[in-house]
N, C-alpha and C. Protein backbone atom coordinates (compact mmCIF):
# COMPACT_ATOMS: atom_id res chain seq x y z
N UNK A 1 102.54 107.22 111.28
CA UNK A 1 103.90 107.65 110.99
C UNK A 1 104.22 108.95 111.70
N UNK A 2 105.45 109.29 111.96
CA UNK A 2 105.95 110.06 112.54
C UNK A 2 105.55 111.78 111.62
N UNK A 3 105.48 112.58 112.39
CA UNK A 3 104.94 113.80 111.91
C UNK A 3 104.01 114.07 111.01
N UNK A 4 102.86 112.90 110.75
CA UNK A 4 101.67 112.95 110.17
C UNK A 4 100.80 112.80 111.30
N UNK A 5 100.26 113.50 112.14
CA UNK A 5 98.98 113.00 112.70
C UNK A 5 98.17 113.47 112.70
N UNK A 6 96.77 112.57 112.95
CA UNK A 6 95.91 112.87 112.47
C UNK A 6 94.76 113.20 113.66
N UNK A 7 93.54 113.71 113.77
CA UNK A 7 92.48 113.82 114.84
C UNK A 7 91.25 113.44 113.80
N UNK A 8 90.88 113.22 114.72
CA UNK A 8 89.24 112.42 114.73
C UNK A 8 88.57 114.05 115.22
N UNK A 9 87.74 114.75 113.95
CA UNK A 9 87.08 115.52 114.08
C UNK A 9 85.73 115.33 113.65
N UNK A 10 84.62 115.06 114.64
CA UNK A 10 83.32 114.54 114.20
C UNK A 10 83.35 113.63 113.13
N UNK A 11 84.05 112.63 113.21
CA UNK A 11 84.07 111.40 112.39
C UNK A 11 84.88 111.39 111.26
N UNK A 12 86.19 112.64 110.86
CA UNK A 12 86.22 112.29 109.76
C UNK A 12 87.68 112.71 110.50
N UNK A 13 88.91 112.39 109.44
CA UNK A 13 90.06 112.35 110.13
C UNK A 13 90.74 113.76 108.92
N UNK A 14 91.56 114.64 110.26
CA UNK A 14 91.83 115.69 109.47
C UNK A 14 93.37 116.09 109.82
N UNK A 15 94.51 116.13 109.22
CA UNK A 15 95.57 116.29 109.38
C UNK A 15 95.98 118.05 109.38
N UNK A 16 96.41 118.30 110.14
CA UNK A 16 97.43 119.64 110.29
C UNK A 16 98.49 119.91 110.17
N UNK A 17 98.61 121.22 108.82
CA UNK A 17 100.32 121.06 108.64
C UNK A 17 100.33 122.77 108.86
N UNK A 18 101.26 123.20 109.45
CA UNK A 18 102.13 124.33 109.55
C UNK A 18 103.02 124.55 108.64
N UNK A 19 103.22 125.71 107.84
CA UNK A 19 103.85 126.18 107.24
C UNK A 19 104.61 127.26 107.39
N UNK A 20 105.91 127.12 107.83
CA UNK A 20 106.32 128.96 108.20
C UNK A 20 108.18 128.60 107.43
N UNK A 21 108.53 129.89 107.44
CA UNK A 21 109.56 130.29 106.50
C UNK A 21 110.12 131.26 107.58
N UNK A 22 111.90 130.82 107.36
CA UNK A 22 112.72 131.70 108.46
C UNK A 22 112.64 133.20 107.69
N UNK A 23 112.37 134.28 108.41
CA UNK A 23 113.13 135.72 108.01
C UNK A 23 114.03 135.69 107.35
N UNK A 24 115.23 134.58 107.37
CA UNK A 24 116.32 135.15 106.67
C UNK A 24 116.23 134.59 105.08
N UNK A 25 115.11 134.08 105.18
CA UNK A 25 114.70 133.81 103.50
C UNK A 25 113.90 134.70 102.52
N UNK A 26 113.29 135.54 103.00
CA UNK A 26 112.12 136.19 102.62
C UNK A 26 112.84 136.94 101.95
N UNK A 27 112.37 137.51 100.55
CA UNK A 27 112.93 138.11 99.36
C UNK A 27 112.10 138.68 99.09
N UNK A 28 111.06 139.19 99.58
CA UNK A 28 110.14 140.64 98.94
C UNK A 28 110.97 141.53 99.23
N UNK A 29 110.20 142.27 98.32
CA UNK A 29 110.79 144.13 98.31
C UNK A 29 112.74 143.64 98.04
N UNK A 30 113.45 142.89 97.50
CA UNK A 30 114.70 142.81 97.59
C UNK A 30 114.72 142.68 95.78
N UNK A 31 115.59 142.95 95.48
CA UNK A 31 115.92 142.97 93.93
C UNK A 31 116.56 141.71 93.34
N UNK A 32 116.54 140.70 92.47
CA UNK A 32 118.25 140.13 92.20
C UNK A 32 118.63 140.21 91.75
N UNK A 33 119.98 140.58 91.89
CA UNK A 33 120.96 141.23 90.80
C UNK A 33 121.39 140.26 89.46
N UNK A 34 121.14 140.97 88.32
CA UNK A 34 121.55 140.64 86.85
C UNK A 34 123.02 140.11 86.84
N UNK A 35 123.50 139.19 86.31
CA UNK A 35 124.51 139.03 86.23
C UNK A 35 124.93 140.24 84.79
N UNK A 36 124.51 140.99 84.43
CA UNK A 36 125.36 142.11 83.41
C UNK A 36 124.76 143.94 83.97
N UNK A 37 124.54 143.41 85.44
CA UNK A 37 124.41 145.06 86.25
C UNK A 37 123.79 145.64 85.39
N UNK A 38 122.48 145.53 84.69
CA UNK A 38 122.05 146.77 83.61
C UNK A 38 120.78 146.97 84.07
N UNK A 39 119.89 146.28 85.29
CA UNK A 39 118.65 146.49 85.62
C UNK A 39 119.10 147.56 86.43
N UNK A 40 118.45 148.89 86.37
CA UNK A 40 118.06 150.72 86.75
C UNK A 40 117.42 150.02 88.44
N UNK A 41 117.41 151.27 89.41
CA UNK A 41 116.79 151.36 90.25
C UNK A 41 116.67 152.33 90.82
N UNK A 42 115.72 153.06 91.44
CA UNK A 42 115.61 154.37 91.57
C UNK A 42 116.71 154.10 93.19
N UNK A 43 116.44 155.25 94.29
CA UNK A 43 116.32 155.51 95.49
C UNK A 43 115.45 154.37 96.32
N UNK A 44 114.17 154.55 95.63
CA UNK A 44 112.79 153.95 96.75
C UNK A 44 113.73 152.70 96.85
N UNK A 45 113.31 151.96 95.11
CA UNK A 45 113.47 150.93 95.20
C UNK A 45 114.86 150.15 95.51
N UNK A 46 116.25 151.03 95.69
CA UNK A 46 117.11 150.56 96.12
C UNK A 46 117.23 149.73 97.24
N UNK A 47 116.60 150.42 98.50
CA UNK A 47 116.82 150.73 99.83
C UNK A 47 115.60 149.27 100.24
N UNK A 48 116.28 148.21 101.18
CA UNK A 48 115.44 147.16 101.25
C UNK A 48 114.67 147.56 102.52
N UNK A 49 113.46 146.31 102.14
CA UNK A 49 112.32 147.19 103.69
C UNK A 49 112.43 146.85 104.89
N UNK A 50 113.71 146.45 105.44
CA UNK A 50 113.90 146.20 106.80
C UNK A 50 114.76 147.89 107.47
N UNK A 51 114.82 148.74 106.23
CA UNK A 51 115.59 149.71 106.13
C UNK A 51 114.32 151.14 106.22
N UNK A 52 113.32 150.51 106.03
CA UNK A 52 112.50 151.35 106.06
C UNK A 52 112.04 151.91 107.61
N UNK A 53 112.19 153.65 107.82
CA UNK A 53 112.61 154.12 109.31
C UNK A 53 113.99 154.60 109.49
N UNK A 54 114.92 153.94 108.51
CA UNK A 54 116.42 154.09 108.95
C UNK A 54 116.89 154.93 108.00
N UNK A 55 117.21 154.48 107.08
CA UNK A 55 117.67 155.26 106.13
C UNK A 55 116.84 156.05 104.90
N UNK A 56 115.43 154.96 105.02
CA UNK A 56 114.69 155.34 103.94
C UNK A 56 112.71 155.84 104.52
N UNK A 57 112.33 157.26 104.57
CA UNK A 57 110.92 157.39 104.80
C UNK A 57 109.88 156.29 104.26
N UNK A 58 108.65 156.72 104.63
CA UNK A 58 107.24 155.78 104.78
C UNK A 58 107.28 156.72 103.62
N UNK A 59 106.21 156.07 102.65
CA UNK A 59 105.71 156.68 101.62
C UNK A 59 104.03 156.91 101.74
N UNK A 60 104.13 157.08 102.99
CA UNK A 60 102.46 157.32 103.41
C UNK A 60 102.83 158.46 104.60
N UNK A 61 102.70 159.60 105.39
CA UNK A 61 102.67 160.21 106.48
C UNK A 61 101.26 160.42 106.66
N UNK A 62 100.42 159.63 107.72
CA UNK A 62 99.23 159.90 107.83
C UNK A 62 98.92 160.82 109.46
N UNK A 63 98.07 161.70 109.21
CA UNK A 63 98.09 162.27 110.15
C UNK A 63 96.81 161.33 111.06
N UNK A 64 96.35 160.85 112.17
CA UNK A 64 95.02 160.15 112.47
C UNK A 64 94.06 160.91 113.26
N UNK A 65 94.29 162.31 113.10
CA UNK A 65 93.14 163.14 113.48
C UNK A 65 93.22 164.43 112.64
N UNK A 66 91.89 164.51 111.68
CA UNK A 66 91.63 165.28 110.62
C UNK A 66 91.75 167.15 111.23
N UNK A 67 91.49 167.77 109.92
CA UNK A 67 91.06 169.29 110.54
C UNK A 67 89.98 169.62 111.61
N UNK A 68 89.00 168.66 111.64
CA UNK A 68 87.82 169.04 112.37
C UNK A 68 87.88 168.05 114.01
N UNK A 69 89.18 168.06 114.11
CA UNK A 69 89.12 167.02 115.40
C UNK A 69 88.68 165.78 115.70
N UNK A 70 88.19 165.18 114.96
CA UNK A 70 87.92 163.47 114.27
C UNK A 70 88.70 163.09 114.14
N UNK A 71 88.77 161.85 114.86
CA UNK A 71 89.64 160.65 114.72
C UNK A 71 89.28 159.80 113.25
N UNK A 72 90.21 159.42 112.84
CA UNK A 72 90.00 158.66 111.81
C UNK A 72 90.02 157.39 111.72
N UNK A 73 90.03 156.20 111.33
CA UNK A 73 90.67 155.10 111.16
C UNK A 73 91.56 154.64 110.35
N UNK A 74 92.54 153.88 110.52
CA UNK A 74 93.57 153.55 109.86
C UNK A 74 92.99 153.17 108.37
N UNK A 75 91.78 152.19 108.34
CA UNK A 75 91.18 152.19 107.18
C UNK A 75 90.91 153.02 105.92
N UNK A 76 90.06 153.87 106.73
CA UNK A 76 89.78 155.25 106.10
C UNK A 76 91.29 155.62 104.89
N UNK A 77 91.89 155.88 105.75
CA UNK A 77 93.40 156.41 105.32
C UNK A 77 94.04 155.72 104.26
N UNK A 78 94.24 154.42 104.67
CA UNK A 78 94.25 153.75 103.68
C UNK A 78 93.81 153.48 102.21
N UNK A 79 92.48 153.40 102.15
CA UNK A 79 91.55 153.67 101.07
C UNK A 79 91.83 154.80 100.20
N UNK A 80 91.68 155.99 101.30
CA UNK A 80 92.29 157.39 101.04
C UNK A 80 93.66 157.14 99.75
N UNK A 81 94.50 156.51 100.43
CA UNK A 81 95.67 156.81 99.99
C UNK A 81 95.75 155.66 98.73
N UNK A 82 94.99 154.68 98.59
CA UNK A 82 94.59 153.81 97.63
C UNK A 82 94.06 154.88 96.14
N UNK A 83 93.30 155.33 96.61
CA UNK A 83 92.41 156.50 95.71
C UNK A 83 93.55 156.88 94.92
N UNK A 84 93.75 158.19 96.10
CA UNK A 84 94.91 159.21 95.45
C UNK A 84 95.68 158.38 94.92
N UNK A 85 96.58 157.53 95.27
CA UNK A 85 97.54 156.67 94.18
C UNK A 85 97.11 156.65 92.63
N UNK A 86 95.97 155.94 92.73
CA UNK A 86 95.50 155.15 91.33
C UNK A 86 95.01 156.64 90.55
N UNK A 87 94.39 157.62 90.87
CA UNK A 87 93.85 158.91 90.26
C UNK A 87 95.43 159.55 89.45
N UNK A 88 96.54 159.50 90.51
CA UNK A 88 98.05 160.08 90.07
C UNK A 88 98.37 159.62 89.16
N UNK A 89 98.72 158.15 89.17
CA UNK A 89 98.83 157.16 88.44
C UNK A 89 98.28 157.09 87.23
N UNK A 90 97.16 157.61 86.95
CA UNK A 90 96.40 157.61 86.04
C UNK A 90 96.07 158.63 85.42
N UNK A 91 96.64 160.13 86.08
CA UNK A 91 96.42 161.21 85.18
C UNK A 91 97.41 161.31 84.70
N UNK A 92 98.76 160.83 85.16
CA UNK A 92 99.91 161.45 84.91
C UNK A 92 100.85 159.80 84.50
N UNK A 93 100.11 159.45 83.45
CA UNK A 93 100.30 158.13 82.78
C UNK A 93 101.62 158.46 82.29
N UNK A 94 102.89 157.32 82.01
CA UNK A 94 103.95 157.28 81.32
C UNK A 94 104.78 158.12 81.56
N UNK A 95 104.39 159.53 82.62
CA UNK A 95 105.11 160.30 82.70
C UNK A 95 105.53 160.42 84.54
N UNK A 96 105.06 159.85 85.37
CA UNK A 96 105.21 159.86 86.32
C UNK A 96 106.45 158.37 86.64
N UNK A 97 107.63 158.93 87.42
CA UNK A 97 108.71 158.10 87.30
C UNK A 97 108.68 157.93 88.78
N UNK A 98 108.61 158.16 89.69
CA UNK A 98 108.99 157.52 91.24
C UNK A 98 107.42 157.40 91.82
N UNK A 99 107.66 156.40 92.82
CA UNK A 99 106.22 156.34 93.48
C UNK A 99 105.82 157.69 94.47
N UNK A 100 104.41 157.60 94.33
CA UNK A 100 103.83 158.54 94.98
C UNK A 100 103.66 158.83 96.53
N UNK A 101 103.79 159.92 97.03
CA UNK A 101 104.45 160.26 98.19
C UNK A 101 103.16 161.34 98.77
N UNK A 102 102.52 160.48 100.04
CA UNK A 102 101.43 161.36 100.41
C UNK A 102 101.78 161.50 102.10
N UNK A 103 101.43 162.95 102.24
CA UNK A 103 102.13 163.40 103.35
C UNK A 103 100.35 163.98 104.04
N UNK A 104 100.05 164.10 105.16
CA UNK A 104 99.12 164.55 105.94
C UNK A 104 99.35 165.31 107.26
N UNK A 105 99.10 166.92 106.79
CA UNK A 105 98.74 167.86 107.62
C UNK A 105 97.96 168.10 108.03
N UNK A 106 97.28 167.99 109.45
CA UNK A 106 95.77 168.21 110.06
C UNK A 106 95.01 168.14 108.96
N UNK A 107 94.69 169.13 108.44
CA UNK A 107 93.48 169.33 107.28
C UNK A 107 93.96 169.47 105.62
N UNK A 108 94.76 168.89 105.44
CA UNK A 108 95.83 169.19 104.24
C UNK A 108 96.70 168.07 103.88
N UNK A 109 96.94 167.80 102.50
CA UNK A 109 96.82 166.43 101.89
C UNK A 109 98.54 166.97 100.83
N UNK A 110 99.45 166.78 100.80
CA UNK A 110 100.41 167.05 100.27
C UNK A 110 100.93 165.89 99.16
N UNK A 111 100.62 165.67 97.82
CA UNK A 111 100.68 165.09 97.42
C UNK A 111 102.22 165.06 96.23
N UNK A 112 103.52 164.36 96.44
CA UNK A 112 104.68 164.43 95.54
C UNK A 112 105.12 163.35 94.98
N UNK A 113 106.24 164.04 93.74
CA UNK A 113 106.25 162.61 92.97
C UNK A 113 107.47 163.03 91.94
N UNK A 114 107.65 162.77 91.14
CA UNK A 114 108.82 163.08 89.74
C UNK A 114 108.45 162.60 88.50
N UNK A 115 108.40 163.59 87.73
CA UNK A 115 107.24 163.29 86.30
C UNK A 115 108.89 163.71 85.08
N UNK A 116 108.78 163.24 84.23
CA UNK A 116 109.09 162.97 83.31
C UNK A 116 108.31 164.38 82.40
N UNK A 117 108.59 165.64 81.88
CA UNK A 117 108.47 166.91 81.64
C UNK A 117 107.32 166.31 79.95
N UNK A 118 105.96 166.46 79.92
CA UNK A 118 105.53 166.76 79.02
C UNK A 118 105.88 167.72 78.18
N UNK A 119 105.41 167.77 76.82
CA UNK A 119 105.55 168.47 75.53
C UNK A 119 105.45 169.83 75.88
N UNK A 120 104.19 170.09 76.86
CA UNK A 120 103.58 171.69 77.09
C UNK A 120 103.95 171.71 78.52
N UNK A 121 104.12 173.13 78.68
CA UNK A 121 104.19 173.41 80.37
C UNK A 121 102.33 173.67 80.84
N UNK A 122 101.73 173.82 79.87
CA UNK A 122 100.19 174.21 80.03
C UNK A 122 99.84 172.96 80.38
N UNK A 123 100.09 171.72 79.82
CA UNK A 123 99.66 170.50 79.78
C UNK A 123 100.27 170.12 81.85
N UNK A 124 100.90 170.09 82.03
CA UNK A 124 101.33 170.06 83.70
C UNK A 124 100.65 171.14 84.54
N UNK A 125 100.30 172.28 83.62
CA UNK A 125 99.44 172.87 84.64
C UNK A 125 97.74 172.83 85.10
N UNK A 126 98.11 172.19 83.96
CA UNK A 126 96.34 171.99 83.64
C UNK A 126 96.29 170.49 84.56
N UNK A 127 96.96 169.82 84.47
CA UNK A 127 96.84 168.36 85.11
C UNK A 127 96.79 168.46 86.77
N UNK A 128 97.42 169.44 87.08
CA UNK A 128 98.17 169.58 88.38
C UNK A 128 96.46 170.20 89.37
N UNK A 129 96.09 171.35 88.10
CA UNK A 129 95.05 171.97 88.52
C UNK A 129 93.62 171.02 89.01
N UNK A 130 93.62 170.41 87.98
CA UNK A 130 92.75 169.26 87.83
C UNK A 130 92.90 168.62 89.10
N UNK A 131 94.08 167.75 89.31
CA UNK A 131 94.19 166.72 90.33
C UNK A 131 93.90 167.57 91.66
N UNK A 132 94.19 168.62 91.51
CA UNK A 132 94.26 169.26 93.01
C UNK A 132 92.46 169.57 93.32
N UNK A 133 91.73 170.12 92.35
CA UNK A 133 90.44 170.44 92.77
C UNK A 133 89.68 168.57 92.52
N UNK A 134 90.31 167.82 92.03
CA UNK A 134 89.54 166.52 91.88
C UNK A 134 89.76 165.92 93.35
N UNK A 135 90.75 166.04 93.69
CA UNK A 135 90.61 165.63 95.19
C UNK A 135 90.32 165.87 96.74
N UNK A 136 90.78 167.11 95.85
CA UNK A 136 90.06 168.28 97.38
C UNK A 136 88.41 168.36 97.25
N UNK A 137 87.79 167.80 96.35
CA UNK A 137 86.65 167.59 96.55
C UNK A 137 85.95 166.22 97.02
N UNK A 138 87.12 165.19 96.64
CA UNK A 138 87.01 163.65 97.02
C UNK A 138 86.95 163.84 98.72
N UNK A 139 88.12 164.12 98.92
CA UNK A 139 88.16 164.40 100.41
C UNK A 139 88.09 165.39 101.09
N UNK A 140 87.29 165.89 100.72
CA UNK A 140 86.74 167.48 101.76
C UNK A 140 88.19 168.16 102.44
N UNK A 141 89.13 168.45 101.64
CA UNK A 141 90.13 168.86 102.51
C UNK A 141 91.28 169.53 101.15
N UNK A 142 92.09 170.62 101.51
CA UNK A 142 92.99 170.94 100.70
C UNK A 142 93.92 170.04 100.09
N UNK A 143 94.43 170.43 99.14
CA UNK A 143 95.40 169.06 98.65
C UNK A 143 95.91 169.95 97.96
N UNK A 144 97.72 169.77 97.32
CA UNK A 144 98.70 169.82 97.22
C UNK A 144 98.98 169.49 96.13
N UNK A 145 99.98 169.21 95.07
CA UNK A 145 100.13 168.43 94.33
C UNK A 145 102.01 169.28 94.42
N UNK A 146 103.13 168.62 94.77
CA UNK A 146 104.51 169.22 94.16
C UNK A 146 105.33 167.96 93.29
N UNK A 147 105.41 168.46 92.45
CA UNK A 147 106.02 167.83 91.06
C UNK A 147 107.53 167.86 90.99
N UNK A 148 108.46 167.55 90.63
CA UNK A 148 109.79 167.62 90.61
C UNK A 148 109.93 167.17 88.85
N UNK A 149 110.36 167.99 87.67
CA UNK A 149 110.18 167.53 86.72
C UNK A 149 111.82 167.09 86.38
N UNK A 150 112.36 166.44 85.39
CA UNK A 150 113.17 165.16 85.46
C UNK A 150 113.65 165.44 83.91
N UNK A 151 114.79 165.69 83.08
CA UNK A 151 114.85 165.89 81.65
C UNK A 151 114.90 164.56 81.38
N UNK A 152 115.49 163.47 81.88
CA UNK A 152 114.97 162.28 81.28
C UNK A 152 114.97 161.08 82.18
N UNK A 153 114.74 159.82 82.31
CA UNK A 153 114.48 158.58 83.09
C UNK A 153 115.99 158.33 83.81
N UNK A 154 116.72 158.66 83.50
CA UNK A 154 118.02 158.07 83.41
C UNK A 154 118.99 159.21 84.67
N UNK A 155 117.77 159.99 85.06
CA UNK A 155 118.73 161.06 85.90
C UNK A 155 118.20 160.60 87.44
N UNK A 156 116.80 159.50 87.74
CA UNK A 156 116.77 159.19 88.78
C UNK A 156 117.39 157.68 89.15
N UNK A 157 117.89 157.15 88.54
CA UNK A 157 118.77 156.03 88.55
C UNK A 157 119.86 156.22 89.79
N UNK A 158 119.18 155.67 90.85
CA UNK A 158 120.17 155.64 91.83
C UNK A 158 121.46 154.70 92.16
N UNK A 159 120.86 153.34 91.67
CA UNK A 159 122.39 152.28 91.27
C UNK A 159 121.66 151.11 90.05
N UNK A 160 122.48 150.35 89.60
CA UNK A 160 122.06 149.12 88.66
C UNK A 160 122.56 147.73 89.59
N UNK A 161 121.84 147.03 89.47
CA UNK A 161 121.92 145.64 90.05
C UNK A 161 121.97 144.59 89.08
C-alpha cells in the first residue's frame, strides 16, 4: 500500500515513519487564555520564546571563560546553573516569585530574583548570607545574591490571560 513501506532488514521487515510538526503549531512556552481572563502572569512568562533576544533577556548570561583564563564548557555551565537554581529555589521556598536570573562576570556569579518579604528582615539576611558563602564555595568563585522584595504577589502581575 501506498505510504507504508517496508525493507527487508536482515530478514525481518521493518517500516519507517517520520514524524514532524509545522512551527506554526508548537505551543510551548505559550499560555491559553481563560475564557474569564483571571489566570496572573508575570513579565517572564508573558513574553513568548520566539521573542526571546527581542524584547525579552536570556535568563542565563554565561560568561565561557572563567577568572583564571579557562575555557569552560557549555556543560559545565549548565549544571552550574542547574545547581544554583534548585539551592534558590529551595532556600527561599514560597517566597521567591519570578524565576531566577544568573548573570556571569569573568570570575563572579550574580545571582537575582523577587522574593515575597519574610516576617524578619534578619531572616533575608541570614538566607542571603548563607546562599552567597554556600555557593561561592560550590564554585570556587564570588557570588552575588540581589533580591528585589515585593509587598505582595499581585504587584508582579504583568497581564491576565
Amino acid at each position: 500500500p501506498r505510504g507504508k513501506t517496508m525493507w527487508a532488514r536482515g530478514g525481518v521487515l521493518t517500516r519507517r515513519l517520520v514524524h514532524t510538526t509545522a512551527q506554526c503549531c508548537v505551543r510551548s512556552g505559550r499560555h491559553k487564555p481563560t475564557p474569564k481572563k483571571n489566570k496572573p502572569l508575570t513579565y517572564e512568562q508573558a513574553n513568548p520564546p520566539h521573542l526571546i533576544g527581542v524584547t525579552k533577556a536570556w535568563n542565563s548570561w554565561n560568561g565561557s571563560v572563567d577568572g583564571y583564563g579557562m575555557r569552560r564548557t557549555r556543560g559545565d555551565l549548565a549544571v552550574e546553573d542547574q545547581l544554583i537554581r534548585q539551592l534558590v529555589v529551595g532556600t527561599w521556598h514560597k517566597t521567591l516569585l519570578s524565576e531566577v536570573l544568573i548573570k556571569r562576570q569573568h570570575n563572579k556569579v550574580v545571582i537575582a530574583g523577587i522574593v515575597c518579604p519574610l516576617p524578619s528582615v534578619e531572616t533575608i539576611y541570614f538566607q542571603i548570607g548563607y546562599m552567597e558563602q554556600l555557593l561561592s564555595r560550590l564554585l570556587n568563585c564570588s557570588v552575588t545574591i540581589e533580591l528585589q522584595a515585593v509587598r505582595s504577589r499581585n504587584e508582579i502581575i504583568y497581564k491576565r490571560v
